[in-house]
C-alpha atoms as a PDB file:
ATOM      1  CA  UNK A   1     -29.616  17.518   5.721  1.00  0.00           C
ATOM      2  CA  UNK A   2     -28.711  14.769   3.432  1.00  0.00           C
ATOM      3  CA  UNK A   3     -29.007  10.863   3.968  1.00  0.00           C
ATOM      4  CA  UNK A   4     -27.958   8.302   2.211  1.00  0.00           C
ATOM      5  CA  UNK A   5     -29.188   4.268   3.369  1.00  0.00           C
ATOM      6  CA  UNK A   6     -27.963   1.300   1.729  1.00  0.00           C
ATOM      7  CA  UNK A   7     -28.205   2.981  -1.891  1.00  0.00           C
ATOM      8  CA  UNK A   8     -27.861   0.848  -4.793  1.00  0.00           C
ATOM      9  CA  UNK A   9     -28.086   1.075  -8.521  1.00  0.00           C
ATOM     10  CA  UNK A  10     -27.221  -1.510 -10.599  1.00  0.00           C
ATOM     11  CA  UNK A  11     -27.188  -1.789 -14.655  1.00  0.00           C
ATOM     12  CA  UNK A  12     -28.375  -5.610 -15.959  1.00  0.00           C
ATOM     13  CA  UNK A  13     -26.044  -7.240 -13.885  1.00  0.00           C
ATOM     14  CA  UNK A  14     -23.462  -4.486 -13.612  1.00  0.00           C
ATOM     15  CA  UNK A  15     -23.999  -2.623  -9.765  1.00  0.00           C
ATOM     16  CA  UNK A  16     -22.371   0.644 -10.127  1.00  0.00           C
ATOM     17  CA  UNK A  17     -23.540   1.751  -6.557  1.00  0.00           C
ATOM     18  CA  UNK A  18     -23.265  -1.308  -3.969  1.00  0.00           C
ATOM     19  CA  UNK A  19     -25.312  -0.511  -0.742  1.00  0.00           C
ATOM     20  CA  UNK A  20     -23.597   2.650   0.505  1.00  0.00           C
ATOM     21  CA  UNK A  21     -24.790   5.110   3.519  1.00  0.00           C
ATOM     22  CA  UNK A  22     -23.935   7.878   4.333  1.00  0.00           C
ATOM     23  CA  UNK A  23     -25.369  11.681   5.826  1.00  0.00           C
ATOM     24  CA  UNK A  24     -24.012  15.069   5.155  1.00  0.00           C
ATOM     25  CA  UNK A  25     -25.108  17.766   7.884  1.00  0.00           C
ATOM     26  CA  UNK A  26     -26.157  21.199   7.800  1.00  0.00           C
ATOM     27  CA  UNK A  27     -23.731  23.865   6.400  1.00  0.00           C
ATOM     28  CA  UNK A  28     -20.804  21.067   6.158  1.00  0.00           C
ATOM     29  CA  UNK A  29     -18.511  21.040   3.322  1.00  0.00           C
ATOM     30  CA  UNK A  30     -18.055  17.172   1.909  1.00  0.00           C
ATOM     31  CA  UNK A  31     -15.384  15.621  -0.134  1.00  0.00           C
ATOM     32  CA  UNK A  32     -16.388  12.809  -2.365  1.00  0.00           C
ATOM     33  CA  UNK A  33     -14.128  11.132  -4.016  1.00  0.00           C
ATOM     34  CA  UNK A  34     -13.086   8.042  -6.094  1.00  0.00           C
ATOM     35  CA  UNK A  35     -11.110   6.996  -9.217  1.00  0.00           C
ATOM     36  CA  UNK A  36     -13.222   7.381 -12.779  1.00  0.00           C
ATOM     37  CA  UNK A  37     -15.948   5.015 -12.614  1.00  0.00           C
ATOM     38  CA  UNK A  38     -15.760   3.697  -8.736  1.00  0.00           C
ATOM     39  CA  UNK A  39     -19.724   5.666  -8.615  1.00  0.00           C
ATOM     40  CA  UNK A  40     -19.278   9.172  -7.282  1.00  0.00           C
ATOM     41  CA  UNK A  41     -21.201  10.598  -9.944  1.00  0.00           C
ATOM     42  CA  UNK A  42     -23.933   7.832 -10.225  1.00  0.00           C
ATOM     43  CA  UNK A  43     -24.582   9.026  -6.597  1.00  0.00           C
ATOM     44  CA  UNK A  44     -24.872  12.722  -7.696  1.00  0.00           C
ATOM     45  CA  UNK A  45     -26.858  12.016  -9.930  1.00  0.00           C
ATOM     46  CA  UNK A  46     -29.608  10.044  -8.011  1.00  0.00           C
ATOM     47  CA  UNK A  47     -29.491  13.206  -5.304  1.00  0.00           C
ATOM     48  CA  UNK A  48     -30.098  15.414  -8.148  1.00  0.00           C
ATOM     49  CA  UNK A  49     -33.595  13.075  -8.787  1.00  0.00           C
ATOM     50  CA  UNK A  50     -31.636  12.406 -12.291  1.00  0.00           C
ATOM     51  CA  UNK A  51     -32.689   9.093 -11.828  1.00  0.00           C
ATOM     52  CA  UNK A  52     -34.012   6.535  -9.022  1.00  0.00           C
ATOM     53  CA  UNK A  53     -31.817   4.372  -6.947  1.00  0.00           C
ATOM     54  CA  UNK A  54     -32.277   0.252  -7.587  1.00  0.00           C
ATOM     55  CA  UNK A  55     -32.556  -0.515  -3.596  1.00  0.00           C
ATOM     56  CA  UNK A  56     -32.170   1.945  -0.480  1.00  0.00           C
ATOM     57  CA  UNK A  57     -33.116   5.408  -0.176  1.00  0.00           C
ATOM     58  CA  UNK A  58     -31.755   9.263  -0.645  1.00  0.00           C
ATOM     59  CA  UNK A  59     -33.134  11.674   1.762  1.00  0.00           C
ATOM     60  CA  UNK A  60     -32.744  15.751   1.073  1.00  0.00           C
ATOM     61  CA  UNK A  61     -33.792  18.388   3.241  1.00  0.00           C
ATOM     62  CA  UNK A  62     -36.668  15.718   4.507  1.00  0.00           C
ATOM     63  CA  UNK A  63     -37.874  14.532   1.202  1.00  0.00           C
ATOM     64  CA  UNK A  64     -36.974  11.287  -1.023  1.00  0.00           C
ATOM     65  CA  UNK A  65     -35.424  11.478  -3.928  1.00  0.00           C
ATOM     66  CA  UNK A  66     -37.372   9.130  -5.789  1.00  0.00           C
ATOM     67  CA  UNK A  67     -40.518  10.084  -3.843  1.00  0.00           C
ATOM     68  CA  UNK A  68     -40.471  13.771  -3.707  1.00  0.00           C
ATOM     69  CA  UNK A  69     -38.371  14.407  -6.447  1.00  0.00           C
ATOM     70  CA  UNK A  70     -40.244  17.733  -6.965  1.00  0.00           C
ATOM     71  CA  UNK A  71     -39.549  19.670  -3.368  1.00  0.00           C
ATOM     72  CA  UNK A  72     -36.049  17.881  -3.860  1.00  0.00           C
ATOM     73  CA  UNK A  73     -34.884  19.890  -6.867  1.00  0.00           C
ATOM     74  CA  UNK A  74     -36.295  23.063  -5.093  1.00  0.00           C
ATOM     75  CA  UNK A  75     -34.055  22.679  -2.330  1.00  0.00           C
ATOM     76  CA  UNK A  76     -30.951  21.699  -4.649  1.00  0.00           C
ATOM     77  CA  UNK A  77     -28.248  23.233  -6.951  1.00  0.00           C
ATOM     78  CA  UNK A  78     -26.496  21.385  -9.038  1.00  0.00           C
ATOM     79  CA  UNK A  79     -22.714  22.227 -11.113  1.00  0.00           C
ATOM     80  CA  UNK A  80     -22.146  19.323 -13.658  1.00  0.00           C
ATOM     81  CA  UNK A  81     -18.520  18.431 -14.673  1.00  0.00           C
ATOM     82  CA  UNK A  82     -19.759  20.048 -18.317  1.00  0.00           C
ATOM     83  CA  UNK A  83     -22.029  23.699 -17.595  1.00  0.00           C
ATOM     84  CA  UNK A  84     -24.557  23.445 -19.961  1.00  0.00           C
ATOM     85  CA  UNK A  85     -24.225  27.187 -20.534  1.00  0.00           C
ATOM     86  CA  UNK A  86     -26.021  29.388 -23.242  1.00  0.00           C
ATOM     87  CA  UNK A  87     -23.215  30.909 -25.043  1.00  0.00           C
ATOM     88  CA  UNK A  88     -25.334  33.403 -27.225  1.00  0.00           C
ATOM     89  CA  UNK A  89     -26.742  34.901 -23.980  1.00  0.00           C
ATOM     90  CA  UNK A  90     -25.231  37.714 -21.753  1.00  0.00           C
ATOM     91  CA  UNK A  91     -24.680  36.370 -18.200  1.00  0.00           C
ATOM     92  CA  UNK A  92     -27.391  38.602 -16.559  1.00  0.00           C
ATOM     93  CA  UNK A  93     -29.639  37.006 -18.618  1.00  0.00           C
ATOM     94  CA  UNK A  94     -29.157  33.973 -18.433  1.00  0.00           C
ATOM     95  CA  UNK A  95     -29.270  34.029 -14.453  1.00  0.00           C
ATOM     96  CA  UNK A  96     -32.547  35.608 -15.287  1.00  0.00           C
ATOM     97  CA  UNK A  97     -33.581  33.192 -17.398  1.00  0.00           C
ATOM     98  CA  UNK A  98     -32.655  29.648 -15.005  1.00  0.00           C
ATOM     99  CA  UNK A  99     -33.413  31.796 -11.740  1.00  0.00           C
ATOM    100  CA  UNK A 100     -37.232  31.846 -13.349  1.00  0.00           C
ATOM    101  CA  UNK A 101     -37.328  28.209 -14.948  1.00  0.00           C
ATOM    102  CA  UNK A 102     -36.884  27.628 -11.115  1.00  0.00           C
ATOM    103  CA  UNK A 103     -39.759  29.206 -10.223  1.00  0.00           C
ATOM    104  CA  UNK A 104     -38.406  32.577  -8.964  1.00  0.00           C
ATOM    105  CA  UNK A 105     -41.626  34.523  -8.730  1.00  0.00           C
ATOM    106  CA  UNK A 106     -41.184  37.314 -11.163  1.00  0.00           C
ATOM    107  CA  UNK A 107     -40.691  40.097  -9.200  1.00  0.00           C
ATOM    108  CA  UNK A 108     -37.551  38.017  -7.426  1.00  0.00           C
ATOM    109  CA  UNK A 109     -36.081  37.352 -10.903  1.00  0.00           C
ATOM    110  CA  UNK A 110     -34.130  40.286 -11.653  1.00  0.00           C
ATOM    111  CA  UNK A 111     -33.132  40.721  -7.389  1.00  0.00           C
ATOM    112  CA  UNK A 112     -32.083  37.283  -7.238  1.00  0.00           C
ATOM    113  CA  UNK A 113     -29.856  37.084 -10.302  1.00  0.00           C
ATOM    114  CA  UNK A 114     -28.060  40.272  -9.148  1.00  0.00           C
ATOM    115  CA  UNK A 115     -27.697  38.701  -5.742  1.00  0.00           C
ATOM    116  CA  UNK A 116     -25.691  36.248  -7.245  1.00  0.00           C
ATOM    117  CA  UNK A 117     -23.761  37.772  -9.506  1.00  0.00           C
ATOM    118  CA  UNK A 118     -22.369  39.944  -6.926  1.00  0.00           C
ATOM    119  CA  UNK A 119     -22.267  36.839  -4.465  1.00  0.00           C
ATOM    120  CA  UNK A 120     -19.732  34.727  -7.434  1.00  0.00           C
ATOM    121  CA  UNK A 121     -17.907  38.096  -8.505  1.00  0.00           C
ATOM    122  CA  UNK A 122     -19.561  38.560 -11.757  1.00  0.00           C
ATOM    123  CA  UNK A 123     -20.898  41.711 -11.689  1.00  0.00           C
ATOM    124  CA  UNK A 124     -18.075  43.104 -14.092  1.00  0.00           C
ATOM    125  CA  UNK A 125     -18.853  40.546 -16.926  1.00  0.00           C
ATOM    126  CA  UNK A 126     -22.757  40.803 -16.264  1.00  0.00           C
ATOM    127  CA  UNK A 127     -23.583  42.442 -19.675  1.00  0.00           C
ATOM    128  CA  UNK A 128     -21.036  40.413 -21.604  1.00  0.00           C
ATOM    129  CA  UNK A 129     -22.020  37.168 -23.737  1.00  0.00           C
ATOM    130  CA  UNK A 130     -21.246  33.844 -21.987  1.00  0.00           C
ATOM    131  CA  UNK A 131     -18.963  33.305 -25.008  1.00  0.00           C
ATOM    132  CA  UNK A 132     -16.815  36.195 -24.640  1.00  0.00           C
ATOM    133  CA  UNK A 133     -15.749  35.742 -21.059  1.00  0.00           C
ATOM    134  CA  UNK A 134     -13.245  32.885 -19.586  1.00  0.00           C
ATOM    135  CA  UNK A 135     -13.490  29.947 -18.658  1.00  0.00           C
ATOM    136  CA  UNK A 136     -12.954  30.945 -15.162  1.00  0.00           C
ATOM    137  CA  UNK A 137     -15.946  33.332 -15.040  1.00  0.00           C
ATOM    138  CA  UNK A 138     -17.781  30.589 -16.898  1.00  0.00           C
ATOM    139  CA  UNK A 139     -17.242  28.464 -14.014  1.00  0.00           C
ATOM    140  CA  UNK A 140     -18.818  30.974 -12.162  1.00  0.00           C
ATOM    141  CA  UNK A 141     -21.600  31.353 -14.151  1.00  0.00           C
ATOM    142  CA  UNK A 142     -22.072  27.338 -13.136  1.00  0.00           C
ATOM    143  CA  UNK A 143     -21.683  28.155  -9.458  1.00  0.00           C
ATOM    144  CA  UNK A 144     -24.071  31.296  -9.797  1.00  0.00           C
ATOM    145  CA  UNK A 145     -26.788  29.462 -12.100  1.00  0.00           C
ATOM    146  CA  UNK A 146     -26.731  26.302  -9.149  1.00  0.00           C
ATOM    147  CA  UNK A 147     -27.245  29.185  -6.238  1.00  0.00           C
ATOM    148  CA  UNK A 148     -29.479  31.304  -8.411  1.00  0.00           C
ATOM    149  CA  UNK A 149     -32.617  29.699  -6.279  1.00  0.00           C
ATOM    150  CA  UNK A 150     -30.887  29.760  -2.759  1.00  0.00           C
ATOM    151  CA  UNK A 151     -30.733  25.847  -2.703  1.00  0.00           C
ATOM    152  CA  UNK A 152     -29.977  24.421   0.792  1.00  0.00           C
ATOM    153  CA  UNK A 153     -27.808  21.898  -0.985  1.00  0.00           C
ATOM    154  CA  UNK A 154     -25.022  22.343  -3.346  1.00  0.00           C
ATOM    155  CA  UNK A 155     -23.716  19.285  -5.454  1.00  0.00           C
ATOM    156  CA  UNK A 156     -20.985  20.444  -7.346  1.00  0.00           C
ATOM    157  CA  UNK A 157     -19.221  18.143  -9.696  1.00  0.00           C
ATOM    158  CA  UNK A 158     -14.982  18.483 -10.956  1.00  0.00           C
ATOM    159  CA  UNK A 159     -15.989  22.499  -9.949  1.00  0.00           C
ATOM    160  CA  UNK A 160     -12.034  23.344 -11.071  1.00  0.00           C
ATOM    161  CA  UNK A 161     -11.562  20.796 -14.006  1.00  0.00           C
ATOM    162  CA  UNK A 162      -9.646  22.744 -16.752  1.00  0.00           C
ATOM    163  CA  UNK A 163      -8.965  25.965 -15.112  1.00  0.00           C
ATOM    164  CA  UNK A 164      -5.298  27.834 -14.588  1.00  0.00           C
ATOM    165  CA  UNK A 165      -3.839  28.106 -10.963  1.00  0.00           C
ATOM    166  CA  UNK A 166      -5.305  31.597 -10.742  1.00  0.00           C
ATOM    167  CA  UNK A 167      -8.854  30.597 -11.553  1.00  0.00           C
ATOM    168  CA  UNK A 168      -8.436  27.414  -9.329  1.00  0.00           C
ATOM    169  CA  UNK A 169      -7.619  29.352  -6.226  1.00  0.00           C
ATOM    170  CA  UNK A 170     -10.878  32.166  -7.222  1.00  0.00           C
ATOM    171  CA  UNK A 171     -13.126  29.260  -7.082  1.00  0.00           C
ATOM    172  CA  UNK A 172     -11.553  27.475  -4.328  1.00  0.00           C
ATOM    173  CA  UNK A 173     -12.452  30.925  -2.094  1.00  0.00           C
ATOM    174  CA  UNK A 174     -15.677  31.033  -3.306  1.00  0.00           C
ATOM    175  CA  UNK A 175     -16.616  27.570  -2.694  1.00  0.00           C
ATOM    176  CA  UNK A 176     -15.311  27.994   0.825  1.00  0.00           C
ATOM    177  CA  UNK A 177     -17.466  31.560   1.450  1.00  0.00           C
ATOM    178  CA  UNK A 178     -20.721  29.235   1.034  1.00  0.00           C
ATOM    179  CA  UNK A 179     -20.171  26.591   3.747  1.00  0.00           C
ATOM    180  CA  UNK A 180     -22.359  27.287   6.897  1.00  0.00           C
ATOM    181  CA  UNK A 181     -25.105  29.271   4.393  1.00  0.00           C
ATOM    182  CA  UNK A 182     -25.499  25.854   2.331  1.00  0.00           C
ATOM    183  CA  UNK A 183     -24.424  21.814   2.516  1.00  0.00           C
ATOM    184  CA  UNK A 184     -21.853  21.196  -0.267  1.00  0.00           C
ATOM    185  CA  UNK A 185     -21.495  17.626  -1.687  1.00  0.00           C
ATOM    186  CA  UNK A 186     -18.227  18.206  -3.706  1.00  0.00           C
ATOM    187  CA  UNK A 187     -16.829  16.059  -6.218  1.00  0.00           C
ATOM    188  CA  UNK A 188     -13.114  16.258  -7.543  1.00  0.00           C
ATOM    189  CA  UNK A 189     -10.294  13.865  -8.368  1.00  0.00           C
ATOM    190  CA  UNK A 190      -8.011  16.930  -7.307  1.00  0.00           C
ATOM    191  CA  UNK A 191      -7.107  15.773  -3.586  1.00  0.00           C
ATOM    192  CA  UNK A 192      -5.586  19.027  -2.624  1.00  0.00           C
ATOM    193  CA  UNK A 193      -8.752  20.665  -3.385  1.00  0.00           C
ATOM    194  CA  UNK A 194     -10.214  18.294  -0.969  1.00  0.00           C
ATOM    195  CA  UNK A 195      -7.769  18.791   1.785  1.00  0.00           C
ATOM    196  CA  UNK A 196      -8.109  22.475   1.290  1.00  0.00           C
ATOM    197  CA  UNK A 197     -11.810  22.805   1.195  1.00  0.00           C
ATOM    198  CA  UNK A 198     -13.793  20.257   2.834  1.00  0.00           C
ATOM    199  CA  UNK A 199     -14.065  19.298   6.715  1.00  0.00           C
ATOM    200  CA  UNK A 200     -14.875  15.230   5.956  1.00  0.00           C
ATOM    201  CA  UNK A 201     -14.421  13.182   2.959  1.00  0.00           C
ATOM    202  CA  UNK A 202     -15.763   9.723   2.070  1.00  0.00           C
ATOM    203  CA  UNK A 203     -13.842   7.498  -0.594  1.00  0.00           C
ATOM    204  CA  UNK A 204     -15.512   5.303  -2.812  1.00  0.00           C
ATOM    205  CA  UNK A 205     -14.371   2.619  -4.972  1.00  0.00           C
ATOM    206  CA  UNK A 206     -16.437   0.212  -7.073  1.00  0.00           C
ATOM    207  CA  UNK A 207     -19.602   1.345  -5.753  1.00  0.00           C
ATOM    208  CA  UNK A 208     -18.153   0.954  -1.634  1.00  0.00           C
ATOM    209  CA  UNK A 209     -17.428   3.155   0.451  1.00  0.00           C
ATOM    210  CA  UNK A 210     -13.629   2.626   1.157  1.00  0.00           C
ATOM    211  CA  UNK A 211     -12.615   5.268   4.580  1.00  0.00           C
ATOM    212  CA  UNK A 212     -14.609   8.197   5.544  1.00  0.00           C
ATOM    213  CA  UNK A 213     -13.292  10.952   7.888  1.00  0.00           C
ATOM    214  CA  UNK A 214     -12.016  13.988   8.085  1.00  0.00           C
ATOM    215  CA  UNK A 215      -8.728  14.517   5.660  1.00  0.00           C
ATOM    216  CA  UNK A 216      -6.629  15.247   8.900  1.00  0.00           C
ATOM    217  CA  UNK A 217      -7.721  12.348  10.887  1.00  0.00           C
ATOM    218  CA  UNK A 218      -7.288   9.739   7.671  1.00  0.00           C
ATOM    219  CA  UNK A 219      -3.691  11.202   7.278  1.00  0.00           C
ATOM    220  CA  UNK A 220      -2.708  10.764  11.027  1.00  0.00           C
ATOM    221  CA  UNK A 221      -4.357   7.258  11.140  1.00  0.00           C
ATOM    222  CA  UNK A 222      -2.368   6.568   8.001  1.00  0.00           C
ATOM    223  CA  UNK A 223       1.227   8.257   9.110  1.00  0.00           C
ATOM    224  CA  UNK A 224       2.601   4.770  10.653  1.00  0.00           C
ATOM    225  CA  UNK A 225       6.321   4.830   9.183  1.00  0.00           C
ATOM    226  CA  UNK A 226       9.100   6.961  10.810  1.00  0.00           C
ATOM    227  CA  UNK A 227      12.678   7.824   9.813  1.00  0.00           C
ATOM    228  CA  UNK A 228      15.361   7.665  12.119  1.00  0.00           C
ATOM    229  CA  UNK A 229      19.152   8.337  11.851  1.00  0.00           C
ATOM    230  CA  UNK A 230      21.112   6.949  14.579  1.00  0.00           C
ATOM    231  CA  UNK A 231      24.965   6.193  14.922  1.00  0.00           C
ATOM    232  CA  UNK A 232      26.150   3.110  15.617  1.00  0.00           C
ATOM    233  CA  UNK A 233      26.403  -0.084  13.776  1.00  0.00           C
ATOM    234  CA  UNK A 234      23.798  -0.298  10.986  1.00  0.00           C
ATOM    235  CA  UNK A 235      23.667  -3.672  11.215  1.00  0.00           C
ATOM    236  CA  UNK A 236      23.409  -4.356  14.524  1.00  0.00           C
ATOM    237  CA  UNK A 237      20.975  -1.194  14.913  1.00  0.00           C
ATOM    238  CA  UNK A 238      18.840  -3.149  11.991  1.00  0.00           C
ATOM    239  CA  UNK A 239      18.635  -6.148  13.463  1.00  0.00           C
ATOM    240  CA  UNK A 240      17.643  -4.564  17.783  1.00  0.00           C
ATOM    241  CA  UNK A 241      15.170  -2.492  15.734  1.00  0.00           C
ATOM    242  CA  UNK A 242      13.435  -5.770  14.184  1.00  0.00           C
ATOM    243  CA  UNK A 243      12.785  -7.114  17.464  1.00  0.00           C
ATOM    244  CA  UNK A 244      11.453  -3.883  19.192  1.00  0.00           C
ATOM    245  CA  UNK A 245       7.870  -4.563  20.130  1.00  0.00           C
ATOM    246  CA  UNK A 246       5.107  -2.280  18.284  1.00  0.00           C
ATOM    247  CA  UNK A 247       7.303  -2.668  14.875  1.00  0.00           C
ATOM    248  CA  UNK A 248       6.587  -4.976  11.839  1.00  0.00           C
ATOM    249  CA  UNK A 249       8.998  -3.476   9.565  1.00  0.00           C
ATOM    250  CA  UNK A 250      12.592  -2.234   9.004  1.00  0.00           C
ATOM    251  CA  UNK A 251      14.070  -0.330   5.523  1.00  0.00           C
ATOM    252  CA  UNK A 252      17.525   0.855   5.133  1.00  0.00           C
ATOM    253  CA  UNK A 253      17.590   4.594   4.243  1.00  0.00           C
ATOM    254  CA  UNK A 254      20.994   6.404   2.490  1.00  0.00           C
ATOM    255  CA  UNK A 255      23.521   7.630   5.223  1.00  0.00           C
ATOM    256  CA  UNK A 256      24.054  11.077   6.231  1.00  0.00           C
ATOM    257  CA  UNK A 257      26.911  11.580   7.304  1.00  0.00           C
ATOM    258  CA  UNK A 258      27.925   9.384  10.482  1.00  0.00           C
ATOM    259  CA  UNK A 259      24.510   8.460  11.043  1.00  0.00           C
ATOM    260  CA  UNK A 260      22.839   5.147   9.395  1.00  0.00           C
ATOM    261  CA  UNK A 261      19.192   5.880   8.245  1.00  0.00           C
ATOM    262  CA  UNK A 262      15.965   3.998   8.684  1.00  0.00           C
ATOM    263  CA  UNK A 263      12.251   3.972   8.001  1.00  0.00           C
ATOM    264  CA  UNK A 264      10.118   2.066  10.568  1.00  0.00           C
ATOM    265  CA  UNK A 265       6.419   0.680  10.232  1.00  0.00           C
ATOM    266  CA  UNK A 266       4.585   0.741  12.691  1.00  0.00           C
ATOM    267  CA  UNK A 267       1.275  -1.754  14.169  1.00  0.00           C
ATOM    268  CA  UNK A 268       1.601   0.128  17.375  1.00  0.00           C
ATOM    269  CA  UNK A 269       3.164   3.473  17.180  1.00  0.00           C
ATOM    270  CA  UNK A 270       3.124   4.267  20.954  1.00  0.00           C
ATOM    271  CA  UNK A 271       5.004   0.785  21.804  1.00  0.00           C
ATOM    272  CA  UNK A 272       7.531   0.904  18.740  1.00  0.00           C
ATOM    273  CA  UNK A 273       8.182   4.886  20.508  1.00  0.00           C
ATOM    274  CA  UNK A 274       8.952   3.314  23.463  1.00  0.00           C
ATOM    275  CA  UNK A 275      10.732   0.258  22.179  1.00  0.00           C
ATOM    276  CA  UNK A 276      13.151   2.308  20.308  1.00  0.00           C
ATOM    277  CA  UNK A 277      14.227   4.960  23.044  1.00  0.00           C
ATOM    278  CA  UNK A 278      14.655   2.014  25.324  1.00  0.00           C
ATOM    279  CA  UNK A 279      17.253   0.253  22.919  1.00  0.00           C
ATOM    280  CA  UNK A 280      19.247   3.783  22.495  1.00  0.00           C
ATOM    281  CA  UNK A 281      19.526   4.492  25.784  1.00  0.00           C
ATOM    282  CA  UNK A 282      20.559   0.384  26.472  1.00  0.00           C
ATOM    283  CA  UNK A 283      23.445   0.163  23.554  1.00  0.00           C
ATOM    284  CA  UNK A 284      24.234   4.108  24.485  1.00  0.00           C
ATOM    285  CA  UNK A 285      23.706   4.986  20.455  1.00  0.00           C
ATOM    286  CA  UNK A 286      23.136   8.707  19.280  1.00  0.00           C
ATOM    287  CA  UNK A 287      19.887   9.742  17.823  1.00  0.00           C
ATOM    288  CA  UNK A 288      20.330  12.166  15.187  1.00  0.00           C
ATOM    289  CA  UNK A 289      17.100  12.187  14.019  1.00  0.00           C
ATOM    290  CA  UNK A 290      13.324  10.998  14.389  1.00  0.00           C
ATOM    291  CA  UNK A 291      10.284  11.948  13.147  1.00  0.00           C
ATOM    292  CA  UNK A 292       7.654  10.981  11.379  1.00  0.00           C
ATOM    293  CA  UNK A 293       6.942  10.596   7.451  1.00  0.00           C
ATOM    294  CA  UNK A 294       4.098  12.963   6.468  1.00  0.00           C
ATOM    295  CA  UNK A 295       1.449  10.940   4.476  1.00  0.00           C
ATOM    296  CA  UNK A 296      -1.166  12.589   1.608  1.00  0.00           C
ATOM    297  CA  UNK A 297      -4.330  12.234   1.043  1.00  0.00           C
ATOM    298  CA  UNK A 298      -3.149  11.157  -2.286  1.00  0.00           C
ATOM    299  CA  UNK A 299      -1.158   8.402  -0.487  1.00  0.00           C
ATOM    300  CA  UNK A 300      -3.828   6.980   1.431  1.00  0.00           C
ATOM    301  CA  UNK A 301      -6.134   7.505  -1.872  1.00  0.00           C
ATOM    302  CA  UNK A 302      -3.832   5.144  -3.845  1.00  0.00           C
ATOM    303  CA  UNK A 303      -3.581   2.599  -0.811  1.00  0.00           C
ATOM    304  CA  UNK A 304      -7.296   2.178  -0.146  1.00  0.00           C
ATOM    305  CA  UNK A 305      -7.831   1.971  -4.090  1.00  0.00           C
ATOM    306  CA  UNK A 306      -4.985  -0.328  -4.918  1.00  0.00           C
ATOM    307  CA  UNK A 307      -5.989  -2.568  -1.526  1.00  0.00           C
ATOM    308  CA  UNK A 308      -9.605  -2.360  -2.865  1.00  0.00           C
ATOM    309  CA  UNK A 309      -8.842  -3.751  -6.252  1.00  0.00           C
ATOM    310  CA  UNK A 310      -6.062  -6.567  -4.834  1.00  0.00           C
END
């Protein structure tokens, strides 16, 4: 549905995108993320035909971006971080008014605005001005005025920037009703949201791509230090569990109780397993605990960012 080869855009001397590629298939849900300025949004905007890339190419629904910029915009809608709503306009109307400055043939107009209405919950605010509602259902109005033309593609940018838990979770349900019926590019530097909503996620920093996956796969990659509580002698226990095989690191963790806690790192997780239950079972120690230390998505968002910019 979407592909993305060795895209760049540079400014003078300044490359904002730096030779990125990447595809987004049919009816997926995509995370894109990246600290302010590492070139998200310079991406949206050349798959919204805002303006061309400097090298590579953008491919949607079969046409280029640059090329076809035309029977691109048909096929996409598009939620910027800021709506640009019409605030002096009731919100039928102004579905009315972008569904046929899309080219809605006039007898779809008035069909296709109720569709969506009803489709983003907004059929109880649909005769009330755009500036008497909340910002929640003017977040909808975004989502509904981007769908208003059935786009196969949905680019939505920061869709939940500014809005109260309530609202978050509304729009969170909704964004998840349309995967399958369109391909969502979302963009948002709130990683739960990601975890939550999307089935892959690419991280970009300084115009690179940094790790793409899916959010469960970069957490298990990533979840490579284990706590363990064992009595015995912590100092002797430190030192047998430096030289297990499979382990590059040892921390001291607070007691509790009887039994001295540690956090292992692992280079090999399946050896440093191994390694470990062999030296309990040789020095005859109890294992009170062991498990492993849950990592975020924000944690391995800060690591690939902070590693990127050492």
């Amino acid at each position: 549905m979407i592909e993305v080869e060795n895209l760049t855009k540079e400014y003078g001397e300044f490359r904002a995108v730096d030779n990125i590629s990447f595809s987004v298939e049919k009816g997926e849900i995509l995370g894109f993320l990246g600290p302010n300025g590492a070139g998200q949004t310079t991406v949206m905007r050349i798959l919204t035909c805002f303006f061309p890339p400097t090298k590579g190419k953008a491919i949607v629904a079969g046409y280029n971006c640059f090329e076809d910029s035309l029977n691109v915009r048909k096929r996409i809608g598009y939620l910027p971080e800021r709506v640009p709503l019409y605030e002096d306009m009731k919100v039928n109307d102004y579905l009315r008014f972008v569904a046929a400055i899309k080219g809605t043939p006039a007898k779809e107009v008035k069909r296709k605005a109720a569709k969506v209405m009803d489709d983003c919950g907004l059929s109880d605010v649909s005769n009330k001005l755009i500036s008497a509602i909340s910002r929640g259902y003017r977040q909808r109005v975004g989502i509904a005025q981007a769908l208003v033309n059935d786009p196969e593609v949905l680019i939505l940018d920061e869709p939940t920037v500014g809005l109260d838990p309530k609202q978050i979770k509304e729009i969170r349900k909704l964004i998840k009703e349309l995967a399958g019926r369109h391909t969502v590019i979302l963009s948002t530097h709130i990683l739960p949201e990601v975890s939550i909503l999307c089935g892959r996620v690419i991280i970009i920093n300084k115009g690179k791509v940094v790790a793409e996956d899916r959010p469960e796969n970069l957490t298990t990659e990533s979840a490579q230090r284990m706590l363990l509580r064992i009595n015995g002698n912590a100092q002797l226990i430190e030192q047998e569990l430096s030289r297990v095989g499979g382990i590059k690191g040892v921390e001291r963790e607070p007691a509790s109780g009887e039994a001295n806690g540690f956090i292992v790192v692992f280079d090999d997780e399946k050896q440093g397993r191994q390694g470990i239950q062999a030296m309990i079972e040789r020095n005859k120690w109890e294992l009170v605990e062991m498990r492993l230390l849950e990592v975020s998505l924000e944690d391995i968002f800060i690591k690939l960012v902070t590693k990127e910019e050492a």
